[in-house]
N, C-alpha and C. Protein backbone atom coordinates (compact mmCIF):
# COMPACT_ATOMS: atom_id res chain seq x y z
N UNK A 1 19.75 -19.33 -154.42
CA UNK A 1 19.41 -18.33 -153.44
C UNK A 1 20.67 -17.73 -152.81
N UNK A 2 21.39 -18.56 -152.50
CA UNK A 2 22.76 -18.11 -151.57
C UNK A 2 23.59 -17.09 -152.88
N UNK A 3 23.56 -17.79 -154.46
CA UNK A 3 24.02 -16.46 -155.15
C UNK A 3 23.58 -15.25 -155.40
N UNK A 4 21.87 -15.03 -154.90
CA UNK A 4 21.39 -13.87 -155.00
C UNK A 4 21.77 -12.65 -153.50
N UNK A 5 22.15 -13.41 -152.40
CA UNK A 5 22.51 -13.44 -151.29
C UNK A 5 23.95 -12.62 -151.30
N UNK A 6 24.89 -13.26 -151.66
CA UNK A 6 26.06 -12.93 -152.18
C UNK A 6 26.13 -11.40 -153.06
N UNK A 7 25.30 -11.80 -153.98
CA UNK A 7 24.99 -10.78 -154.67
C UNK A 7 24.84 -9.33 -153.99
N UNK A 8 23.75 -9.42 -153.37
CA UNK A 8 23.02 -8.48 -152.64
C UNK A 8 24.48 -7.88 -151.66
N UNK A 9 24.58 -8.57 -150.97
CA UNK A 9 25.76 -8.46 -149.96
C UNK A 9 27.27 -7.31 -150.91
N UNK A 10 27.32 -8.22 -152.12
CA UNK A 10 28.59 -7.24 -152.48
C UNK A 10 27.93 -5.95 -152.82
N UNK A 11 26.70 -5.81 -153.51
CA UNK A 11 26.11 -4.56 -153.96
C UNK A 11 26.14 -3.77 -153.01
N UNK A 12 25.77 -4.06 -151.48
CA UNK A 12 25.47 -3.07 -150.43
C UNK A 12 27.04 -2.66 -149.73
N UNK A 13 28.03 -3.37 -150.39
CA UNK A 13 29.21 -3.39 -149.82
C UNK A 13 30.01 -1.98 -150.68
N UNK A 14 29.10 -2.31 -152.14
CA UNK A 14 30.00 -1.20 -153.31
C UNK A 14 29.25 -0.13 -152.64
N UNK A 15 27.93 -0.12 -152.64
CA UNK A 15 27.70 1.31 -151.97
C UNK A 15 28.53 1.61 -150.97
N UNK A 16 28.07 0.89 -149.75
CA UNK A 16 29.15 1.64 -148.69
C UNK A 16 30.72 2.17 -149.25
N UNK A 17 31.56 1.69 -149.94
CA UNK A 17 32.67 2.03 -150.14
C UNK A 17 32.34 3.04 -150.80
N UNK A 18 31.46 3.04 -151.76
CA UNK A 18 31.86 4.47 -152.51
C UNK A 18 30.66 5.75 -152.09
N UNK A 19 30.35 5.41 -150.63
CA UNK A 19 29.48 6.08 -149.59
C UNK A 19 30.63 6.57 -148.81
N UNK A 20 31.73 6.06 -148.87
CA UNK A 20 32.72 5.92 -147.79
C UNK A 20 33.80 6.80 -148.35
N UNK A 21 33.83 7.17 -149.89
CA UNK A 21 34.42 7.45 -150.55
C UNK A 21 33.96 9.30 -150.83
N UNK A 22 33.05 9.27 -151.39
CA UNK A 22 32.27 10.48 -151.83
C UNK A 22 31.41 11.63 -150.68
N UNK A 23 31.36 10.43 -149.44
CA UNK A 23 31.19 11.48 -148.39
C UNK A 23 31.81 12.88 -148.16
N UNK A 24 33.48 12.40 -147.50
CA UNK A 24 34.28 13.44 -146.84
C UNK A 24 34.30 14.32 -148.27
N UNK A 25 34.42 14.06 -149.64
CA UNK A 25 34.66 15.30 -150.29
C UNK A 25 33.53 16.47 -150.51
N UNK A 26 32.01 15.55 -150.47
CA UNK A 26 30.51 16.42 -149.95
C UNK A 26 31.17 17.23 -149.34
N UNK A 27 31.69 16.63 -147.92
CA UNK A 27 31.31 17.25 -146.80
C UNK A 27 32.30 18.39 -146.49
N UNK A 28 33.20 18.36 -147.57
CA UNK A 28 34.13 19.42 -147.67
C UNK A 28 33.56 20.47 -148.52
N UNK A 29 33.16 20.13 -149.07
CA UNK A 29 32.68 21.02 -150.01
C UNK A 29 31.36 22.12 -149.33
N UNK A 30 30.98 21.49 -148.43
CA UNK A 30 29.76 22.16 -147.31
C UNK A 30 30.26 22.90 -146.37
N UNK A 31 31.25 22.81 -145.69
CA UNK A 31 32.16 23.44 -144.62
C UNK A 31 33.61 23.06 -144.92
N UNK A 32 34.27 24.30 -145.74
CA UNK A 32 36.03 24.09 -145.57
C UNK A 32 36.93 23.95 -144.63
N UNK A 33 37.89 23.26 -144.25
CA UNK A 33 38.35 22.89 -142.48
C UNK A 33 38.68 24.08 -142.68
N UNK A 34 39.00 24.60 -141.18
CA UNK A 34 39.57 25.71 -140.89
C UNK A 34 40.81 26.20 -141.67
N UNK A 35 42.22 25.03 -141.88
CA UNK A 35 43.13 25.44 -142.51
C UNK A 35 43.67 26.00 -143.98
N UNK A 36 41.83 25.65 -144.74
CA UNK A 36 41.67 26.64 -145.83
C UNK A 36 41.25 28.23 -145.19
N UNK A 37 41.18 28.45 -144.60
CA UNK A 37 41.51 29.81 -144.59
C UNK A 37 42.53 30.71 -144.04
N UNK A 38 43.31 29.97 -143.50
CA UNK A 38 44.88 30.80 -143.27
C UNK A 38 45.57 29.36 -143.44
N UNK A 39 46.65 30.01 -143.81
CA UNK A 39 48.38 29.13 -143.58
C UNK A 39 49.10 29.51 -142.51
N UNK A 40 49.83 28.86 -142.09
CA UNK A 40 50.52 29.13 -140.53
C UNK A 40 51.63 28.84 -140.84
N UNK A 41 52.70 29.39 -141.04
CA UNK A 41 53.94 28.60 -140.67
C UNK A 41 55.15 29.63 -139.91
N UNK A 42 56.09 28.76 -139.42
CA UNK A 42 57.21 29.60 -137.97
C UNK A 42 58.05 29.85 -139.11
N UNK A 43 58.42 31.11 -139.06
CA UNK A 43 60.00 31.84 -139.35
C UNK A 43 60.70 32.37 -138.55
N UNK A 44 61.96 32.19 -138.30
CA UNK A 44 62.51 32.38 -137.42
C UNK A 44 62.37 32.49 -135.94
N UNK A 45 61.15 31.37 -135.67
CA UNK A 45 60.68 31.04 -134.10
C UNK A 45 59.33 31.85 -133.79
N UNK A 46 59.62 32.60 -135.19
CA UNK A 46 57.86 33.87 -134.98
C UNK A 46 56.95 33.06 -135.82
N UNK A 47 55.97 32.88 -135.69
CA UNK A 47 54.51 32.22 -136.28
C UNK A 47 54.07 33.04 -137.22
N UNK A 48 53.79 33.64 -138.15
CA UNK A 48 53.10 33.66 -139.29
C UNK A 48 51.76 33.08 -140.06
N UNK A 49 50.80 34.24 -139.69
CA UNK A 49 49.52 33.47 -140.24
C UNK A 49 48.81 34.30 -141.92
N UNK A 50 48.95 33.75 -142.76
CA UNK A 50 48.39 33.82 -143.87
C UNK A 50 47.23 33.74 -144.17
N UNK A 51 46.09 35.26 -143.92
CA UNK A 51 45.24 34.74 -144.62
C UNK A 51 44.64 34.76 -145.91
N UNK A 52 43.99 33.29 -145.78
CA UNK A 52 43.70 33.17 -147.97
C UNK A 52 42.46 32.83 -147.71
N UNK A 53 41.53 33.16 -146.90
CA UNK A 53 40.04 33.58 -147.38
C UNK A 53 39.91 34.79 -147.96
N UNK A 54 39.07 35.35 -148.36
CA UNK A 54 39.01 36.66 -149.09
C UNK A 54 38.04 37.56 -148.06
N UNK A 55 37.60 37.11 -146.50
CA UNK A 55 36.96 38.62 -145.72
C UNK A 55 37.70 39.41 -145.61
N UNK A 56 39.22 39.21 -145.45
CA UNK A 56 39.70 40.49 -144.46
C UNK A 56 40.50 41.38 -145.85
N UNK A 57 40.75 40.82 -146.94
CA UNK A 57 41.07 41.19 -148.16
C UNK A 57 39.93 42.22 -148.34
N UNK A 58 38.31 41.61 -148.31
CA UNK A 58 37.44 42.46 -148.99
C UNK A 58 37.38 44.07 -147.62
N UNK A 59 37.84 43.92 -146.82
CA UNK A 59 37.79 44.95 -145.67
C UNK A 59 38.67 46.09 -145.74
N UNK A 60 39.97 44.62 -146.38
CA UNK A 60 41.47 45.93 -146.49
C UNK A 60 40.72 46.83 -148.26
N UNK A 61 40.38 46.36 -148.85
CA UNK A 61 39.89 46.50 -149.81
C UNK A 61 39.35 48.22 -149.65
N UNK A 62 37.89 47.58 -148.72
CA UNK A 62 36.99 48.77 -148.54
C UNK A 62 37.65 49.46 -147.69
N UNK A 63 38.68 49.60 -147.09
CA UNK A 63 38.83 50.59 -146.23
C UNK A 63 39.90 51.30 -147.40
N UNK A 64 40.23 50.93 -148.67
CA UNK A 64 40.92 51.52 -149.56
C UNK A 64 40.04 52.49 -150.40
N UNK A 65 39.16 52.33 -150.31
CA UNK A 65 37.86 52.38 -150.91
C UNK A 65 37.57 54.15 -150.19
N UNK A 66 37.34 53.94 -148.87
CA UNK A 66 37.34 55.04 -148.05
C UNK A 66 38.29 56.52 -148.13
N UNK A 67 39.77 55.20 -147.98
CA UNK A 67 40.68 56.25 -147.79
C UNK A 67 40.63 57.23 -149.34
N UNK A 68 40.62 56.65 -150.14
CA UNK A 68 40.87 57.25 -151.58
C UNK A 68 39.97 58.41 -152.10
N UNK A 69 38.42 57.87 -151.50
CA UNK A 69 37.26 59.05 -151.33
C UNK A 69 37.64 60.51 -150.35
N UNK A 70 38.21 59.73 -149.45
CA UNK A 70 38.62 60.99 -148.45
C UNK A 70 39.72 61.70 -149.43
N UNK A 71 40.46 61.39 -149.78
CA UNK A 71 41.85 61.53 -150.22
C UNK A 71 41.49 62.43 -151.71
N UNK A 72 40.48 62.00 -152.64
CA UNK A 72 39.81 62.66 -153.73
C UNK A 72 39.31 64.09 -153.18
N UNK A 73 38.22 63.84 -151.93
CA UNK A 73 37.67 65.43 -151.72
C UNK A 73 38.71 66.01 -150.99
N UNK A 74 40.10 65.75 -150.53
CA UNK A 74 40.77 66.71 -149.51
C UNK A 74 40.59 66.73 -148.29
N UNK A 75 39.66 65.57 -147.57
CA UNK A 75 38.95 65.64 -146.33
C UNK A 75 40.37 64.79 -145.66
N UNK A 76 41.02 66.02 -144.81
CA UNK A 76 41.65 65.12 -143.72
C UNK A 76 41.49 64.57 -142.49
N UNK A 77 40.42 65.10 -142.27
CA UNK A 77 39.65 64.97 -141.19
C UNK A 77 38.58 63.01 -141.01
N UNK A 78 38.34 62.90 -142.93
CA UNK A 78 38.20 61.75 -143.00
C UNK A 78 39.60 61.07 -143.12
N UNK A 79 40.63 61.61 -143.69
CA UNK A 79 41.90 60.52 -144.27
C UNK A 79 42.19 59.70 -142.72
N UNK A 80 42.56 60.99 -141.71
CA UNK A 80 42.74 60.51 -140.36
C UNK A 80 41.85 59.60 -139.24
N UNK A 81 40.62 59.72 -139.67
CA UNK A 81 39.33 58.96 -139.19
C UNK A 81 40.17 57.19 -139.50
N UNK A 82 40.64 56.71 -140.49
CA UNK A 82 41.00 55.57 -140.92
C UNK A 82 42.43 55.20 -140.46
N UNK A 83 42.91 56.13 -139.77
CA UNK A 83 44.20 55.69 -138.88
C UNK A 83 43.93 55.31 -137.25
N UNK A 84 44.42 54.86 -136.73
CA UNK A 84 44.71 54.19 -135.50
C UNK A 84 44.56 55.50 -134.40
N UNK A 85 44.68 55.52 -133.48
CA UNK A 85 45.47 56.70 -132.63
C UNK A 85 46.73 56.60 -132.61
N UNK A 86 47.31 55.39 -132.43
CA UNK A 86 48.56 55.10 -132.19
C UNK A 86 49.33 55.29 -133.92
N UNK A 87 48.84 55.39 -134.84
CA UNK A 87 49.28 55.46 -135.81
C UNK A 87 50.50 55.98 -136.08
N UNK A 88 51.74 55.36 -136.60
CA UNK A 88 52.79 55.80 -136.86
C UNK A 88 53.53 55.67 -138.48
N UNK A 89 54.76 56.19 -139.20
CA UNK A 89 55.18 55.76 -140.34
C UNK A 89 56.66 55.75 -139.55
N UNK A 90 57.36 55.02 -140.14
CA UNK A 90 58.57 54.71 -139.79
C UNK A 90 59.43 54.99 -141.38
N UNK A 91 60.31 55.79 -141.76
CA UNK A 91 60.77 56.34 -142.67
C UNK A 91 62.32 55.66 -143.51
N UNK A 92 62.43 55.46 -144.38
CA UNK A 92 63.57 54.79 -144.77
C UNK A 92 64.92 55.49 -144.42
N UNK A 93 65.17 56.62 -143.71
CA UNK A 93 66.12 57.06 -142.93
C UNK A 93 66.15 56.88 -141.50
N UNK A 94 65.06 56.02 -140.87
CA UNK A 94 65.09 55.38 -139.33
C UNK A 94 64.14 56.59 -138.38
N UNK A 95 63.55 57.74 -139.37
CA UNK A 95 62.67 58.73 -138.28
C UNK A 95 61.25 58.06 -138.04
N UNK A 96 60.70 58.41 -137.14
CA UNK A 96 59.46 57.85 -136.56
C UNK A 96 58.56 58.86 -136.77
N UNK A 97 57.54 59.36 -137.56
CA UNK A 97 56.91 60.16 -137.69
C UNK A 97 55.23 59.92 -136.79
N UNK A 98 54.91 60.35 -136.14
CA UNK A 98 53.52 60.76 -135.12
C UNK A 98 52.60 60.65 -136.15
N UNK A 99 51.11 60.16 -135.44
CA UNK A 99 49.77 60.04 -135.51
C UNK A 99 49.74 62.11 -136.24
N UNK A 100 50.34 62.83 -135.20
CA UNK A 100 49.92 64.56 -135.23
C UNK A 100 51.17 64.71 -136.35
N UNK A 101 52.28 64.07 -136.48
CA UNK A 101 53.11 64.54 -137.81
C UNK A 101 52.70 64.11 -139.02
N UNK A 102 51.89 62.79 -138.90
CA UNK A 102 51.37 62.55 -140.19
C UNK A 102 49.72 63.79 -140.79
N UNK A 103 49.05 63.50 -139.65
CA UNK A 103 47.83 64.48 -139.97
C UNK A 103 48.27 65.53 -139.99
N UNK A 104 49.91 67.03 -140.02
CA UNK A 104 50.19 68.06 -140.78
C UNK A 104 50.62 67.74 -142.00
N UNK A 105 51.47 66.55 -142.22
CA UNK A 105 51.95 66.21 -143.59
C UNK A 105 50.53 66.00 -144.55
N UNK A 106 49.45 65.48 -144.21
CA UNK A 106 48.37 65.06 -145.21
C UNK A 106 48.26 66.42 -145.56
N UNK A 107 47.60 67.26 -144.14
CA UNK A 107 46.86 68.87 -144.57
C UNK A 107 48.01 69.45 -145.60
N UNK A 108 49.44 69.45 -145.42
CA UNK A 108 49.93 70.14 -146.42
C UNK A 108 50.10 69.50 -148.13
N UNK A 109 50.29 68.16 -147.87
CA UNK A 109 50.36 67.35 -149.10
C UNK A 109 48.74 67.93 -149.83
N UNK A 110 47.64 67.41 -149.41
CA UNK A 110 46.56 67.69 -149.68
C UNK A 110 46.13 68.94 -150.48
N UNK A 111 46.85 70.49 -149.53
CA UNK A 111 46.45 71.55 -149.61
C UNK A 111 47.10 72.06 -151.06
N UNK A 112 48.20 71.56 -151.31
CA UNK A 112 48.90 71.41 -152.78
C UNK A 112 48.33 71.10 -153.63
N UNK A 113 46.93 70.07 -154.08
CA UNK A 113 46.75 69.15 -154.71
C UNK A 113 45.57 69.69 -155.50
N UNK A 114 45.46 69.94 -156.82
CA UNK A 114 44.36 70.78 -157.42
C UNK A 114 43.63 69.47 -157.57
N UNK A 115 43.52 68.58 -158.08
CA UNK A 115 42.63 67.33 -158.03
C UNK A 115 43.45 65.88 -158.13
N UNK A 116 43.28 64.72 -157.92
CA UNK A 116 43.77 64.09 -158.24
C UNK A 116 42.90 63.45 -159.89
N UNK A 117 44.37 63.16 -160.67
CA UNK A 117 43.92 61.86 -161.89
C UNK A 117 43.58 60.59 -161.82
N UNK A 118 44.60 59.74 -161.17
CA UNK A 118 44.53 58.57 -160.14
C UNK A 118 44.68 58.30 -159.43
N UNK A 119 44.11 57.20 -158.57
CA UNK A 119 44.55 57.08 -157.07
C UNK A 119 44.56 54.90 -157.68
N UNK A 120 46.01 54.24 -157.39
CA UNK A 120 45.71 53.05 -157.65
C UNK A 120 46.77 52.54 -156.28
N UNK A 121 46.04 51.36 -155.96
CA UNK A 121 46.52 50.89 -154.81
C UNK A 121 46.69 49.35 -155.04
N UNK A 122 48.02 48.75 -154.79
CA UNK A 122 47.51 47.00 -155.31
C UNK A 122 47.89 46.61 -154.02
N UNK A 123 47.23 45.35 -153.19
CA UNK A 123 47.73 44.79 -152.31
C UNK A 123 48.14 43.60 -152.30
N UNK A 124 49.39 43.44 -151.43
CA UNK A 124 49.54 42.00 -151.64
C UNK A 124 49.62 41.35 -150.98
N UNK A 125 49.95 39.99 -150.24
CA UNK A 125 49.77 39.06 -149.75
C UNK A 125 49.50 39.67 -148.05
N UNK A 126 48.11 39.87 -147.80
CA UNK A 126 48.10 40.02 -146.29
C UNK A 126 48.43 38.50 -145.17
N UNK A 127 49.06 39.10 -144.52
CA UNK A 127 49.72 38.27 -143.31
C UNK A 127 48.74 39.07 -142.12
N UNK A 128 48.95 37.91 -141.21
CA UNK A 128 48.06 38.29 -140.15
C UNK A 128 48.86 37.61 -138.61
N UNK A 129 49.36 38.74 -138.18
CA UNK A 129 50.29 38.36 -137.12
C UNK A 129 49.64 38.89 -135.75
N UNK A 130 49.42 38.51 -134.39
CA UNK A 130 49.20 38.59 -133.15
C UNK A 130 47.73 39.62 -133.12
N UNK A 131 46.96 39.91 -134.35
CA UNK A 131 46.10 40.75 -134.59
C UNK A 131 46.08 42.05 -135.68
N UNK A 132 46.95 42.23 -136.09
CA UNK A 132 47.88 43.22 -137.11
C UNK A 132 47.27 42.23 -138.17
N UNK A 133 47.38 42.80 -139.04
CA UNK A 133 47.19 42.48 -140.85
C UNK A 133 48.28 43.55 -141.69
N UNK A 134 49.28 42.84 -142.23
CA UNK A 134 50.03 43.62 -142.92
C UNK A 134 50.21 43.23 -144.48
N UNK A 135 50.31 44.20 -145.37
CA UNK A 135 51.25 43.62 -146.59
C UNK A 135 51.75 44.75 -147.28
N UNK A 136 52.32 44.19 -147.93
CA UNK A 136 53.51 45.16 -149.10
C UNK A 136 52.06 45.94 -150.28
N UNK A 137 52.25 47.08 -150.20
CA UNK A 137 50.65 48.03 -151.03
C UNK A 137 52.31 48.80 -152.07
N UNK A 138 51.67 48.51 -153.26
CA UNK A 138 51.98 49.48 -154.26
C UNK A 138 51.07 50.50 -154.47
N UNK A 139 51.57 51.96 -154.66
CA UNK A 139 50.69 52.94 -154.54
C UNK A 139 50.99 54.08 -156.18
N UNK A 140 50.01 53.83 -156.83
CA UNK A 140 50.27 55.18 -158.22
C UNK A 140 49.71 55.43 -157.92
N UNK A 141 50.01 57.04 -157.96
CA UNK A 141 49.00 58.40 -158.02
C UNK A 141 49.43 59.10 -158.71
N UNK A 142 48.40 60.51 -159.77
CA UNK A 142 48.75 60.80 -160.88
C UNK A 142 47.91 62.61 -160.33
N UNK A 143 48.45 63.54 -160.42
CA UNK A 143 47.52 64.52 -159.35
C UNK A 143 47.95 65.63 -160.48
N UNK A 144 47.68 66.92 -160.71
CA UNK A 144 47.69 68.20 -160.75
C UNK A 144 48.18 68.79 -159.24
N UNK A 145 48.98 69.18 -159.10
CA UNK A 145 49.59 69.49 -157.81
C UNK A 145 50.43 70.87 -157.70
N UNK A 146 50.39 71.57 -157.27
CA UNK A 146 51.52 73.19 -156.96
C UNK A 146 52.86 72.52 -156.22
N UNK A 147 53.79 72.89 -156.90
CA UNK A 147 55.09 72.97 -156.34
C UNK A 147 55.48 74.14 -155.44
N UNK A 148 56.90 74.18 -154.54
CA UNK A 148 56.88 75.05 -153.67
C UNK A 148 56.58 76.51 -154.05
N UNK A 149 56.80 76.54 -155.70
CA UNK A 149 56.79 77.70 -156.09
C UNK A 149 55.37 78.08 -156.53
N UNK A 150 54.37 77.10 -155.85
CA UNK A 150 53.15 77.70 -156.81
C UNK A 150 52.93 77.28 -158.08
N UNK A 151 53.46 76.55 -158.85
CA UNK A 151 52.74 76.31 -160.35
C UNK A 151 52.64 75.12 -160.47
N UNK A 152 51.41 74.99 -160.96
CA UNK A 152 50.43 73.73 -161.74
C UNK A 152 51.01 72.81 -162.06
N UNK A 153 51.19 71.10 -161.87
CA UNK A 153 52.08 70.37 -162.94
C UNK A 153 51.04 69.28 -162.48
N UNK A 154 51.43 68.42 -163.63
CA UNK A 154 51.16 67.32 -163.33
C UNK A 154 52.25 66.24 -162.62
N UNK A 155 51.89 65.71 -161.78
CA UNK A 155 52.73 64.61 -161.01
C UNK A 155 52.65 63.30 -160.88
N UNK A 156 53.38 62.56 -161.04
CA UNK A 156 53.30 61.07 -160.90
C UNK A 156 53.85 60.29 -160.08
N UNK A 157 53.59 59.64 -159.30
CA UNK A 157 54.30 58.87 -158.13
C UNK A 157 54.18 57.65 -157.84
N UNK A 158 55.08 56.62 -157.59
CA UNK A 158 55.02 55.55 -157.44
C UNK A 158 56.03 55.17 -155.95
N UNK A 159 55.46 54.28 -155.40
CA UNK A 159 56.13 53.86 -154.21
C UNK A 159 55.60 52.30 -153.86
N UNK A 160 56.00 51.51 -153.04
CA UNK A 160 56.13 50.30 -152.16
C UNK A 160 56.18 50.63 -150.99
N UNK A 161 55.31 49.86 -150.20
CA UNK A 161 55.41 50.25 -148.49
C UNK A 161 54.64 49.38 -147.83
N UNK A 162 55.25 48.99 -146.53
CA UNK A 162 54.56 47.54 -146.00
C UNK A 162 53.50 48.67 -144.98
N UNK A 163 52.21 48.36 -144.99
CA UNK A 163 51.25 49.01 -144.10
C UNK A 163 50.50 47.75 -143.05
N UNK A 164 50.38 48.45 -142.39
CA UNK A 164 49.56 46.94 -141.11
C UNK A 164 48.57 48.37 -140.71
N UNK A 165 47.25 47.09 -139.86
CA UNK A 165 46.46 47.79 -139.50
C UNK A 165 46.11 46.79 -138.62
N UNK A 166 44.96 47.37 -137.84
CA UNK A 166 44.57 46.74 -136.30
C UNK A 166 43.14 46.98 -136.52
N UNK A 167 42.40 46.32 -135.43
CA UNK A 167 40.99 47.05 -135.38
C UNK A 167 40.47 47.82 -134.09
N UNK A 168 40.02 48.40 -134.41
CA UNK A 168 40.14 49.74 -133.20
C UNK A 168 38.41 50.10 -133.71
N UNK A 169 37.81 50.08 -132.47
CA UNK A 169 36.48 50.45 -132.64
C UNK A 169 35.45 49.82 -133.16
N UNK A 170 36.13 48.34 -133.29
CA UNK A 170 35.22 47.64 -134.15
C UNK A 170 35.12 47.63 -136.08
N UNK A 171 36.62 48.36 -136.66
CA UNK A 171 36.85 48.54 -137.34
C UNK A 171 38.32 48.15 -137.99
N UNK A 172 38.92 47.87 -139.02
CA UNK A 172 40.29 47.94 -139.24
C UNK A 172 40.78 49.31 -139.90
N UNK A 173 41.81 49.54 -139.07
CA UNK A 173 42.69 50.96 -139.59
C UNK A 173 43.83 51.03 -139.93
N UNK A 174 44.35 51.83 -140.31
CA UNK A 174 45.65 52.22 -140.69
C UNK A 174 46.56 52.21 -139.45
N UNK A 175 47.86 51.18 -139.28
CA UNK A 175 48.19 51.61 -137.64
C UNK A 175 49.70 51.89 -137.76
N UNK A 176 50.35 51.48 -139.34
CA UNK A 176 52.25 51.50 -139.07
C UNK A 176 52.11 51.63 -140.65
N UNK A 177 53.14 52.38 -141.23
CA UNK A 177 53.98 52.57 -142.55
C UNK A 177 55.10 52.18 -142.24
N UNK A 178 55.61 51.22 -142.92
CA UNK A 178 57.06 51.33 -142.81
C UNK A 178 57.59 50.72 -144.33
N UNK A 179 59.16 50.34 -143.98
CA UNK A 179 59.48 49.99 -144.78
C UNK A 179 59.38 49.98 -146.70
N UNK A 180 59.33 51.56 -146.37
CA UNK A 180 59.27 52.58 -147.42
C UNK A 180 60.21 52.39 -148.81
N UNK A 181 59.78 51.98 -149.82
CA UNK A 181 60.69 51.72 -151.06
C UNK A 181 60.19 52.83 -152.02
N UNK A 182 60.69 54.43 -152.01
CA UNK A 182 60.34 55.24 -153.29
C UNK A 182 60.50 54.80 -154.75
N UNK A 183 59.63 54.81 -155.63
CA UNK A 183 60.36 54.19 -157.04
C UNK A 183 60.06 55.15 -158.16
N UNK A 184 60.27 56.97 -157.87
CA UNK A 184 59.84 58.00 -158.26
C UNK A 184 59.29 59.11 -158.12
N UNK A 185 59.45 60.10 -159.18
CA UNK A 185 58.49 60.99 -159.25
C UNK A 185 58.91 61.45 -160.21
N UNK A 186 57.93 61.85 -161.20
CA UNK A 186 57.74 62.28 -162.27
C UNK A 186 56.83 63.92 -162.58
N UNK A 187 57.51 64.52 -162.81
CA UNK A 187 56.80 66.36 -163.19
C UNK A 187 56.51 66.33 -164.25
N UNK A 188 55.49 66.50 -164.93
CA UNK A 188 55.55 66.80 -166.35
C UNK A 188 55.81 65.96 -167.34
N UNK A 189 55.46 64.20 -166.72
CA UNK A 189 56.88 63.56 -167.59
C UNK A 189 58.22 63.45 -167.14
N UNK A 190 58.85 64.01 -166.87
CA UNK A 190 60.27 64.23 -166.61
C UNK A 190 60.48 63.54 -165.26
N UNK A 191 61.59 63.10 -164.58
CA UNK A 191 62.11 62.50 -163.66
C UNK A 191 62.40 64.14 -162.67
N UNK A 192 61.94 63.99 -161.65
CA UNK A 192 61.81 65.20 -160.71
C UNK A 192 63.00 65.58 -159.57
N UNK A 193 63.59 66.64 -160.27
CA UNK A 193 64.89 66.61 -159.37
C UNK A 193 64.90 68.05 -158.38
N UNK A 194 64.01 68.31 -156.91
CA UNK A 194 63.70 69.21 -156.22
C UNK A 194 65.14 69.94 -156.39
């Protein structure tokens, strides 16, 4: 009797351990701790938050989604709807260009533009600092466009540029350009020398 006893006793003992065992990874698997969805770490005394869930990705996403529709029909009226008020670009020669200097630059960029071919946007690693969401966006675009002189070409453009956005209205927008890396332009094929 005392070996069936024994018995019993270690059996209820293996469960518990491997009750003890197979729980916490369930229970991870049901709710991820918080620190799967951002990384945190200090650079240079500033905090840095990384996020690696995929909501605010699928947002920066759709609001790419937006801008590019606006940007296809010529609507600046929508392009600017997706900027901030405070919206600024900061220029790789140190000028600060306005919310009102950027919305004349679109109307004229725009008003050039017989259709676009492509519009491709890649994003990369959004950071998420004091409420801002920023990252480094590669941007090709491939357009039918008029030069100053009026004639038809095709154009190709490529650039790098760190963009952040905020949420304003219950929405995320466009709020800073900066850190502007040109890597072209192409007329016709050809390397474009105004």
């Amino acid at each position: 009797m005392r070996g069936v006893e024994n018995r019993m006793i270690g059996l209820l003992c293996f469960s518990a351990a491997l009750a003890c065992y197979w729980a916490p990874a369930t229970l991870a698997q049901e709710k991820p701790p918080a620190s799967a969805q951002y990384k945190v770490k200090v650079k240079n005394g500033e905090t840095i938050v990384r996020e690696k869930s995929k909501p605010l990705r699928r947002m920066i996403e759709d609001w790419y989604a937006r801008n590019t529709a606006a940007m296809r029909s010529k609507d600046v009226a929508a392009v600017m709807a997706l900027r901030t008020d405070d919206f600024h670009t900061l220029t790789p020669d140190g000028k600060t260009n306005s919310r009102a200097d950027m919305e004349a630059y679109t109307q004229r960029f725009l008003g050039r533009i017989d259709h676009f071919i492509s519009l491709r946007f890649e994003i990369g690693t959004l950071e998420l600092h004091e409420g801002v969401a920023s990252a480094d966006v590669t941007q090709d675009t491939v357009r039918m466009q008029r030069l100053p002189d009026g004639s038809l070409h095709k154009v190709e453009s490529r650039a790098v540029q760190r963009e952040s956005w905020k949420v304003t209205a219950g929405e995320w927008k466009l709020y800073r350009v900066d850190n502007i890396r040109d890597l072209g332009i192409l007329v016709d094929d050809q390397p474009y020398r105004p």
